[in-house]
N, C-alpha and C. Protein backbone atom coordinates (compact mmCIF):
# COMPACT_ATOMS: atom_id res chain seq x y z
N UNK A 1 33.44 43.75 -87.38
CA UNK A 1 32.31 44.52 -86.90
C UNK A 1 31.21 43.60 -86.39
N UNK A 2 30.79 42.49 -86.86
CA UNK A 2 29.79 41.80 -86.86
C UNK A 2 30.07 41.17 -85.24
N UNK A 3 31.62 40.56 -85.38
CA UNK A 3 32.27 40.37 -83.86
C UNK A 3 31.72 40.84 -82.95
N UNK A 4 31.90 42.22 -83.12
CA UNK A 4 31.66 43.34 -81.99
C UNK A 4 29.78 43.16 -81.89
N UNK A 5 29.43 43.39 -82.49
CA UNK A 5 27.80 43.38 -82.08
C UNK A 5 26.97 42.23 -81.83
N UNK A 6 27.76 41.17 -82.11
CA UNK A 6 27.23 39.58 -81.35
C UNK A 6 27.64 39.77 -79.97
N UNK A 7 29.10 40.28 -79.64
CA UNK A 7 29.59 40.75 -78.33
C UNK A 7 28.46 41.33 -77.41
N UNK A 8 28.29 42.23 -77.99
CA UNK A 8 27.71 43.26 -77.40
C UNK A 8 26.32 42.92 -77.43
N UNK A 9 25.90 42.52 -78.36
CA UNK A 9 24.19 41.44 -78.13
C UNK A 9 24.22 40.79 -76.95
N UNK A 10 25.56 39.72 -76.82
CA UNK A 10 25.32 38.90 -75.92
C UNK A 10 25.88 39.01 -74.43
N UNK A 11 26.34 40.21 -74.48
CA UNK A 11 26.26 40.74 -72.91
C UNK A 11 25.39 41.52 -72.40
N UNK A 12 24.34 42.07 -73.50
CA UNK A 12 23.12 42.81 -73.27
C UNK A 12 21.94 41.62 -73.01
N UNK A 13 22.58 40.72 -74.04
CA UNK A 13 21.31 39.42 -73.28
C UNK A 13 21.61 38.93 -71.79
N UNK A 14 22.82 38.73 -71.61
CA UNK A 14 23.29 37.99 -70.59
C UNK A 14 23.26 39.58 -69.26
N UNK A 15 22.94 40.59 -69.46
CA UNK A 15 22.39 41.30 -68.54
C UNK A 15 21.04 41.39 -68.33
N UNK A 16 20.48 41.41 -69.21
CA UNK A 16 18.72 41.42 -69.28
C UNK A 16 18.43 40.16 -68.15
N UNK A 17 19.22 38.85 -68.60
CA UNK A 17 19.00 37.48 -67.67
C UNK A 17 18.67 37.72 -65.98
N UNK A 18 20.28 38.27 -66.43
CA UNK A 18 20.92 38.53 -64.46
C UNK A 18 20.42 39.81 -63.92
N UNK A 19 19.95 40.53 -64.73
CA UNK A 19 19.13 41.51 -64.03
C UNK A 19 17.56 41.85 -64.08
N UNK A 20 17.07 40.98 -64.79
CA UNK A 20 15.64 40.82 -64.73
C UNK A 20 14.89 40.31 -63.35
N UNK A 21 13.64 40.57 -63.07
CA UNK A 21 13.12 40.28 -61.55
C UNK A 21 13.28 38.61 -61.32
N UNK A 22 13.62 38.26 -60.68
CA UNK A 22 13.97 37.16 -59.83
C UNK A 22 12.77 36.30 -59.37
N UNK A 23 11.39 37.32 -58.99
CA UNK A 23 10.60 36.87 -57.87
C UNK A 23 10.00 35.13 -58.05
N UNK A 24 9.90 34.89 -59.49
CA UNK A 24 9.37 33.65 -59.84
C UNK A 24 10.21 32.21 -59.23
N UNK A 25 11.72 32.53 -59.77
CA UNK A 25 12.61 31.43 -59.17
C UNK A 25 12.65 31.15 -57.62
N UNK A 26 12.78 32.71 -57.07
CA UNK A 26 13.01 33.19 -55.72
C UNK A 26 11.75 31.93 -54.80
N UNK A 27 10.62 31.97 -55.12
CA UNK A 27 9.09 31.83 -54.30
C UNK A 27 9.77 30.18 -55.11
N UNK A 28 9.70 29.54 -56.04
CA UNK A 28 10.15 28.12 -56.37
C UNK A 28 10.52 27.76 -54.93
N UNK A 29 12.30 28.15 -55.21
CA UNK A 29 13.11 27.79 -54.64
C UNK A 29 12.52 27.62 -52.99
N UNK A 30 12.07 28.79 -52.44
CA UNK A 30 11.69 28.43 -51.27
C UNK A 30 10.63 27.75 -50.86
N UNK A 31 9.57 27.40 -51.57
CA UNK A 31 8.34 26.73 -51.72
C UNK A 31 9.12 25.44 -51.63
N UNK A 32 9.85 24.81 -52.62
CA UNK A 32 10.68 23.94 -52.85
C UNK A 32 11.20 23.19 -51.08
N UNK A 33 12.08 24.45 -50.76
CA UNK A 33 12.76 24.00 -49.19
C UNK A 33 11.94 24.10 -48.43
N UNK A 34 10.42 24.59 -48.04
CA UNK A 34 9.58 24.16 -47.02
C UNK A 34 9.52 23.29 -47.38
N UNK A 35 8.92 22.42 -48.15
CA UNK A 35 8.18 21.25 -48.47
C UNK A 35 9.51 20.06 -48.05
N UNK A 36 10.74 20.12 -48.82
CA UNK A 36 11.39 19.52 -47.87
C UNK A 36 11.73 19.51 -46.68
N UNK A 37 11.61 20.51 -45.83
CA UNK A 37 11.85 20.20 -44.52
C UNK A 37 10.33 19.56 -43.91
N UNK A 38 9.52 18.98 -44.99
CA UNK A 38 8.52 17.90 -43.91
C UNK A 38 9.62 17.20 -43.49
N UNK A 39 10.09 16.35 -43.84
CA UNK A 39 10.84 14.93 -42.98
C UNK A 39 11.24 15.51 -41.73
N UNK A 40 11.39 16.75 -41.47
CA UNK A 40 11.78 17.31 -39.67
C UNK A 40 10.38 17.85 -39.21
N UNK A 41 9.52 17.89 -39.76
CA UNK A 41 7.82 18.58 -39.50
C UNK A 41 6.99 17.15 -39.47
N UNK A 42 7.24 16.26 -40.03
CA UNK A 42 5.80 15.33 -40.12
C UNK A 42 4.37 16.40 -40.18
N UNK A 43 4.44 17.94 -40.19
CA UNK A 43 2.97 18.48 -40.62
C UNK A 43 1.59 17.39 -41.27
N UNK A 44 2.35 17.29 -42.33
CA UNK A 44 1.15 16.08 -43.43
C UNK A 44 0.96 15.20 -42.02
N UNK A 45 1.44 14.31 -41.88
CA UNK A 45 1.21 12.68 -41.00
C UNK A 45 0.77 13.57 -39.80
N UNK A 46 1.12 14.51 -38.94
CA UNK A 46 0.31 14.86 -37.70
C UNK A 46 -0.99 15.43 -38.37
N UNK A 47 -1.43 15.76 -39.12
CA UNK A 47 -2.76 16.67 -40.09
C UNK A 47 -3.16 15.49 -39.84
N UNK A 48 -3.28 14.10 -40.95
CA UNK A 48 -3.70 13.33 -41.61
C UNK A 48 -4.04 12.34 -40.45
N UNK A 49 -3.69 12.14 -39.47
CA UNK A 49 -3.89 11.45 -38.57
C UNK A 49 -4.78 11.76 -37.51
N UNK A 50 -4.94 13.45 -37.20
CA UNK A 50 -5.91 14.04 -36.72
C UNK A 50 -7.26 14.15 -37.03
N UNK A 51 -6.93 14.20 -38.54
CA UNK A 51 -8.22 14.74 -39.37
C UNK A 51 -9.12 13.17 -39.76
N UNK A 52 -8.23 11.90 -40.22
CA UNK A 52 -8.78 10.80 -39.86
C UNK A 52 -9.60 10.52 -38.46
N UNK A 53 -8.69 10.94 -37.33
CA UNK A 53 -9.41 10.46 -35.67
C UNK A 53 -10.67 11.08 -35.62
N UNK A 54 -10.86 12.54 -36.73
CA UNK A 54 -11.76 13.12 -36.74
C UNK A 54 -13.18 12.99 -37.53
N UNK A 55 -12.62 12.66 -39.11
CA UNK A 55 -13.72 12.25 -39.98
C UNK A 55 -13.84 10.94 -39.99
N UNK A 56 -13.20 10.20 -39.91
CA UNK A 56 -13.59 8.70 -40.15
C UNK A 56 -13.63 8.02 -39.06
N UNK A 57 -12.76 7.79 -38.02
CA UNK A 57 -12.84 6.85 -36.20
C UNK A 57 -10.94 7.30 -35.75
N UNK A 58 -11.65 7.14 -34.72
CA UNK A 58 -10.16 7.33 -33.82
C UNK A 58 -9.33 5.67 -34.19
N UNK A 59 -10.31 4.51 -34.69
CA UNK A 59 -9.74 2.92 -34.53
C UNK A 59 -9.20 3.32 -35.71
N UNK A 60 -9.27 4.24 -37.34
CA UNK A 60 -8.22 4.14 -38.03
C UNK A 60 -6.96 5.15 -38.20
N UNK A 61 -7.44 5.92 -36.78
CA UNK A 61 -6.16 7.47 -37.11
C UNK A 61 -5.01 6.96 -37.15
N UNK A 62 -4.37 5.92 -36.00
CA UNK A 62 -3.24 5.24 -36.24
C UNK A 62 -2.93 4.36 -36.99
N UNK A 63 -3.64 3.78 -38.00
CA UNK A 63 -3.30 2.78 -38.99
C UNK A 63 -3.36 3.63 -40.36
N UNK A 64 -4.53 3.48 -40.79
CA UNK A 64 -4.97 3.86 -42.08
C UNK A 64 -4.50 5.46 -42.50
N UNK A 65 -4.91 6.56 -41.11
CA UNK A 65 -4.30 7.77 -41.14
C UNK A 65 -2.42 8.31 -40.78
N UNK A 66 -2.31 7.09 -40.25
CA UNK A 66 -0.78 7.17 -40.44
C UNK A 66 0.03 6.83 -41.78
N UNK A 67 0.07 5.92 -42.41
CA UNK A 67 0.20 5.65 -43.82
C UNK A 67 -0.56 6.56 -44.81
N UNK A 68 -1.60 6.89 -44.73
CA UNK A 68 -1.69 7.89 -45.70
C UNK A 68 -1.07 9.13 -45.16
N UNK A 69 -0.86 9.55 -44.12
CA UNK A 69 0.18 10.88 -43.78
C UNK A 69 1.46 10.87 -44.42
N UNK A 70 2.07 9.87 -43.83
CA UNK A 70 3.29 9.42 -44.62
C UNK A 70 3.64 9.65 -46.37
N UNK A 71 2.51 8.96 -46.74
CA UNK A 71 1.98 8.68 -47.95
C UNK A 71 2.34 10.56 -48.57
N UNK A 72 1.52 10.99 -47.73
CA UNK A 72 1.34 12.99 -47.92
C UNK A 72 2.55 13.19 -47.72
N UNK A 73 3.35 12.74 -46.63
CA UNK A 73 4.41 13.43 -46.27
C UNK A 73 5.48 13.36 -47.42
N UNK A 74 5.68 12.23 -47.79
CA UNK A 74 6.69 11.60 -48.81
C UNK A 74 6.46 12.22 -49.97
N UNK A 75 5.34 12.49 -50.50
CA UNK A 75 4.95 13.02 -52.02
C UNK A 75 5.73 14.89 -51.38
N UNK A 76 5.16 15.45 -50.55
CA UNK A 76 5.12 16.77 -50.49
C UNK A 76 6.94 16.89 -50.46
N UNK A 77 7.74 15.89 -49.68
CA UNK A 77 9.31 15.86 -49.95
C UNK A 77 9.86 15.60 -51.37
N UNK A 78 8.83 14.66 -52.07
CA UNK A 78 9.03 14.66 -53.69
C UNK A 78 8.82 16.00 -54.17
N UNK A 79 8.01 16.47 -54.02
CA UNK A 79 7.75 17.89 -54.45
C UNK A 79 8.43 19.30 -54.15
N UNK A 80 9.19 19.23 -53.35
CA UNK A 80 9.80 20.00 -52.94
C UNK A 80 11.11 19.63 -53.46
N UNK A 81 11.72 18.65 -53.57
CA UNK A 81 13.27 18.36 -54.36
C UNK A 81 12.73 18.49 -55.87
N UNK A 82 11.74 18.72 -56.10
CA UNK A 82 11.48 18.72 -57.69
C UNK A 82 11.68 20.55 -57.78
N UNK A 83 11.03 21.01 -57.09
CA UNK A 83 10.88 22.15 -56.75
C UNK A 83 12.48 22.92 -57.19
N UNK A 84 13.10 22.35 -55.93
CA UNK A 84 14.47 23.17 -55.47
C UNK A 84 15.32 22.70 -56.96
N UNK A 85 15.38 21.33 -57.48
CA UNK A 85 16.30 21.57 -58.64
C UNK A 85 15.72 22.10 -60.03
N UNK A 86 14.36 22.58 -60.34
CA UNK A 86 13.97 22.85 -61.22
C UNK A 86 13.42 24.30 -61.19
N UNK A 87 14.26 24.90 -60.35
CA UNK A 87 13.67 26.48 -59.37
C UNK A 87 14.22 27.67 -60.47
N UNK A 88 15.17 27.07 -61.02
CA UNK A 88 15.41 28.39 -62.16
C UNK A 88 14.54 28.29 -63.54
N UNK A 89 14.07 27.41 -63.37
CA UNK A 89 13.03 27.09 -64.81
C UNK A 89 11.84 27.28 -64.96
N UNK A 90 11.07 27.88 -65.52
CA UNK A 90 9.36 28.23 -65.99
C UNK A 90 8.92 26.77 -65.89
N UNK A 91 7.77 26.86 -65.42
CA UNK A 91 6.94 27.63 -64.78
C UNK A 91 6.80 27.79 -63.41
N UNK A 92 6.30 28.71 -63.02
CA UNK A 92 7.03 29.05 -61.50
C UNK A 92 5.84 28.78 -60.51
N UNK A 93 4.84 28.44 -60.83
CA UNK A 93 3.96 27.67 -60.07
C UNK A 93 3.54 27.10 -59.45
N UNK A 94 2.72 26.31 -58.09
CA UNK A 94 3.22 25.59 -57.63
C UNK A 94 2.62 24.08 -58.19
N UNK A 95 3.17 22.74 -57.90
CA UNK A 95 2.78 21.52 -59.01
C UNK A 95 1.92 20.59 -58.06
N UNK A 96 1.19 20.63 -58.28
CA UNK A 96 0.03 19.02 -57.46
C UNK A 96 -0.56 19.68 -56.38
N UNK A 97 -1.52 20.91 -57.04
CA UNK A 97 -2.44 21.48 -56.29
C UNK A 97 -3.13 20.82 -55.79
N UNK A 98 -3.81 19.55 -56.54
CA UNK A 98 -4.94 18.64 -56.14
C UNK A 98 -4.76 18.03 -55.43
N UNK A 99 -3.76 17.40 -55.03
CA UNK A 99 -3.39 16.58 -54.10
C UNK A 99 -2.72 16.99 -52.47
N UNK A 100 -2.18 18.17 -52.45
CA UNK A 100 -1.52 19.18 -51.57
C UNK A 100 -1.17 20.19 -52.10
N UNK A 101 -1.67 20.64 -50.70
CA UNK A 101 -1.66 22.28 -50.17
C UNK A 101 -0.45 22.76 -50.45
N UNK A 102 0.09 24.01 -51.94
CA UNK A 102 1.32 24.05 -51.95
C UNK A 102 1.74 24.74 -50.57
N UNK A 103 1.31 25.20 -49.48
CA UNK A 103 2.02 25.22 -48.40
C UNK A 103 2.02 24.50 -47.53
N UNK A 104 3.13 24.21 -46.37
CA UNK A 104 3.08 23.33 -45.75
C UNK A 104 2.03 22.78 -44.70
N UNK A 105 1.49 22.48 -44.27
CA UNK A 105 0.25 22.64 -43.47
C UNK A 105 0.50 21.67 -41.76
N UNK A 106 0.12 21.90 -41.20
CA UNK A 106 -0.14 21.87 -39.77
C UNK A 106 -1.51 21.42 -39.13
N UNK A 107 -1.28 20.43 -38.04
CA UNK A 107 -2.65 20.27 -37.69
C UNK A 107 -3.10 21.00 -36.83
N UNK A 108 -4.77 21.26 -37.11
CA UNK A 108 -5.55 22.55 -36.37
C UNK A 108 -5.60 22.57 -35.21
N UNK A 109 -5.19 21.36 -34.41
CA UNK A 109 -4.36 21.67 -33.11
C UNK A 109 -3.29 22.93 -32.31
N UNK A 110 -2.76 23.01 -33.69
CA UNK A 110 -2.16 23.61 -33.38
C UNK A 110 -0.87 24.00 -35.01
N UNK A 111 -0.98 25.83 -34.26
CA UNK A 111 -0.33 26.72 -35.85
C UNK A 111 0.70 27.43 -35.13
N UNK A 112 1.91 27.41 -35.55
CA UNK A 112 3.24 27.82 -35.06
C UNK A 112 3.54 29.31 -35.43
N UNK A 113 3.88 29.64 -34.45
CA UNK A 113 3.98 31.36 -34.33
C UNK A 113 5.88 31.63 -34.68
N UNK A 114 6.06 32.73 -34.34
CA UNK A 114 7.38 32.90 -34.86
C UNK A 114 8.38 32.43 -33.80
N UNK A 115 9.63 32.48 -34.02
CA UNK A 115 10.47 31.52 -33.23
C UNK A 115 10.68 32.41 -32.18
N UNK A 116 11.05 31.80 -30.78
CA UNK A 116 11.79 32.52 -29.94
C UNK A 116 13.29 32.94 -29.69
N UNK A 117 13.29 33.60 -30.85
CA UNK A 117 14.98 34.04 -31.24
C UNK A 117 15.30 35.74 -31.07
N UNK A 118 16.56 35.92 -31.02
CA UNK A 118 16.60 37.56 -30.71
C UNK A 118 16.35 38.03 -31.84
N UNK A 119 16.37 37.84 -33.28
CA UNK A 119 15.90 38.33 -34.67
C UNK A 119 14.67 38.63 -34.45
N UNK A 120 13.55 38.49 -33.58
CA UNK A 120 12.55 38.77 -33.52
C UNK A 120 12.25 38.94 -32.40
N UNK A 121 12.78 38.95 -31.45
CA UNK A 121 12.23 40.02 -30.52
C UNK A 121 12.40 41.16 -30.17
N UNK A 122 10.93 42.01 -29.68
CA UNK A 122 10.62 43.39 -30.19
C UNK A 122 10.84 44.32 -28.61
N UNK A 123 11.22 43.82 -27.86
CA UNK A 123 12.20 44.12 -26.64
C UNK A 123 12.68 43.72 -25.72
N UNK A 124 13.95 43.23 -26.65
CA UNK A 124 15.00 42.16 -25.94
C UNK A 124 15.78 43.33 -24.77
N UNK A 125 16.30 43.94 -25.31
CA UNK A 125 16.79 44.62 -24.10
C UNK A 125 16.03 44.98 -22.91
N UNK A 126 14.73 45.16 -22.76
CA UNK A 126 14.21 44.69 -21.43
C UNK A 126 13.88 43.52 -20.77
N UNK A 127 14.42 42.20 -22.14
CA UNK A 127 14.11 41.20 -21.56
C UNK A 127 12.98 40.55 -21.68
N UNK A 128 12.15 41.12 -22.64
CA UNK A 128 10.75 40.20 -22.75
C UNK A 128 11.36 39.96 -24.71
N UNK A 129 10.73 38.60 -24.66
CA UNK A 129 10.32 38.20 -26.18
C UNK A 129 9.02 37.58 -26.21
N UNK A 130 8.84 36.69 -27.35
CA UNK A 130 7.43 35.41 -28.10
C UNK A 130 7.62 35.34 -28.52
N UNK A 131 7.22 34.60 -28.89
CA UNK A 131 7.24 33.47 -30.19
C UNK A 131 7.35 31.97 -29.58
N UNK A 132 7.43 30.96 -30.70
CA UNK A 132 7.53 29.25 -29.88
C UNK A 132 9.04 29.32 -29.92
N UNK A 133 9.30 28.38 -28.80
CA UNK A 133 10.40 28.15 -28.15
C UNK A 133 10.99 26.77 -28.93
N UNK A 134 9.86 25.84 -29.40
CA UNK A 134 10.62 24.51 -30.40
C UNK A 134 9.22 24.29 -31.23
N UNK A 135 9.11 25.21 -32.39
CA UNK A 135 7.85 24.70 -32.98
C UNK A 135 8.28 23.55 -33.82
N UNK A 136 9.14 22.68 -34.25
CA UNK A 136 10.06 21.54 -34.94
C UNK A 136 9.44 20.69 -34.31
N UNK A 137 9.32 20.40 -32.86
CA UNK A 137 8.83 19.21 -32.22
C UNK A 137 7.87 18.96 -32.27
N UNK A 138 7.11 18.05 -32.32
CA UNK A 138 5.66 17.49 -32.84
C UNK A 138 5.24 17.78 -31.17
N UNK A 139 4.23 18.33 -31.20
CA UNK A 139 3.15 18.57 -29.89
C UNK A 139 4.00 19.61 -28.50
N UNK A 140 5.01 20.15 -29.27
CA UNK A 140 5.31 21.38 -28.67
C UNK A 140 4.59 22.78 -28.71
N UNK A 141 3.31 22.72 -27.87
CA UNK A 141 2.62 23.77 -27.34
C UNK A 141 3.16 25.00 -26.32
N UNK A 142 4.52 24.95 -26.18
CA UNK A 142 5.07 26.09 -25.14
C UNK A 142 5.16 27.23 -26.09
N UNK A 143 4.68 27.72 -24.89
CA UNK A 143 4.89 29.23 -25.79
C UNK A 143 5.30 30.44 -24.45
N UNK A 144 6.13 31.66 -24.90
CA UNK A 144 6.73 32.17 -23.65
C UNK A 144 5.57 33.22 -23.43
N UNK A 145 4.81 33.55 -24.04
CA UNK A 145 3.79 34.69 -23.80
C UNK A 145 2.73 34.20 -24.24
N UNK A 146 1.48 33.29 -23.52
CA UNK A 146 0.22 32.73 -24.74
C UNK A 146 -0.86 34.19 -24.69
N UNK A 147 -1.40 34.60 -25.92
CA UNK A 147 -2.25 35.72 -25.93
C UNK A 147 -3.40 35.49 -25.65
């Protein structure tokens, strides 16, 4: 008897697990994979290099603001592989507020709109879409409709 109700405990636990809300791991996990895909964004290093040319001199945006971008870029890819393998585990938060923006960030140059793909366009069958055409590329400003 005792058999039976450890059984049955532990498939009632092991349902509670797999069917309890998700949303905490879910937002990890993907928080996690933006942050790694800086190394195809440079976001941080194009920010950090702007915002140097801006607050401090254009003579250190390429030196001093490039290495510390990097510097941003590299931690926020640390953070994001910390992210993605530790995504099923409490606490679901995001880690090194102080230091970066848990989202990915972009320089105020310029903020990327949705892709130019048929998943999102709102009438393809007549042939019109928007969205960016390569927001991935650093200083890709095309856009098929600017508002």
């Amino acid at each position: 008897m005792n058999a039976k109700l450890g059984l049955v405990t532990a498939l009632a636990a092991g349902a509670a697990v797999l069917l309890s809300g998700c949303a905490g791991p879910e937002q990890k996990l993907g928080r996690g994979l933006r942050n790694t895909t800086e190394l195809v964004r440079w976001g941080e290093l194009r920010r950090t290099v702007e915002q140097t040319a801006l607050f401090d001199s254009p003579d250190e945006a390429y030196t001093t603001g490039l290495v510390r971008g990097f510097n941003r870029s590299m931690a926020r890819v640390g953070i994001g592989l910390y992210e993605i393998v530790t995504a099923p585990f409490p606490p679901y938060g995001p880690v090194a507020t102080t230091y970066l923006n848990p989202e990915p960030v972009y320089p105020d140059n310029y903020k990327p709109d949705i892709l130019a793909v048929p998943a999102f366009d709102s009438s393809n069958e007549l042939g019109f879409s928007g969205g960016d055409v390569a927001p991935m590329v650093p200083n890709s400003r095309f856009k098929i409709f600017d508002r």
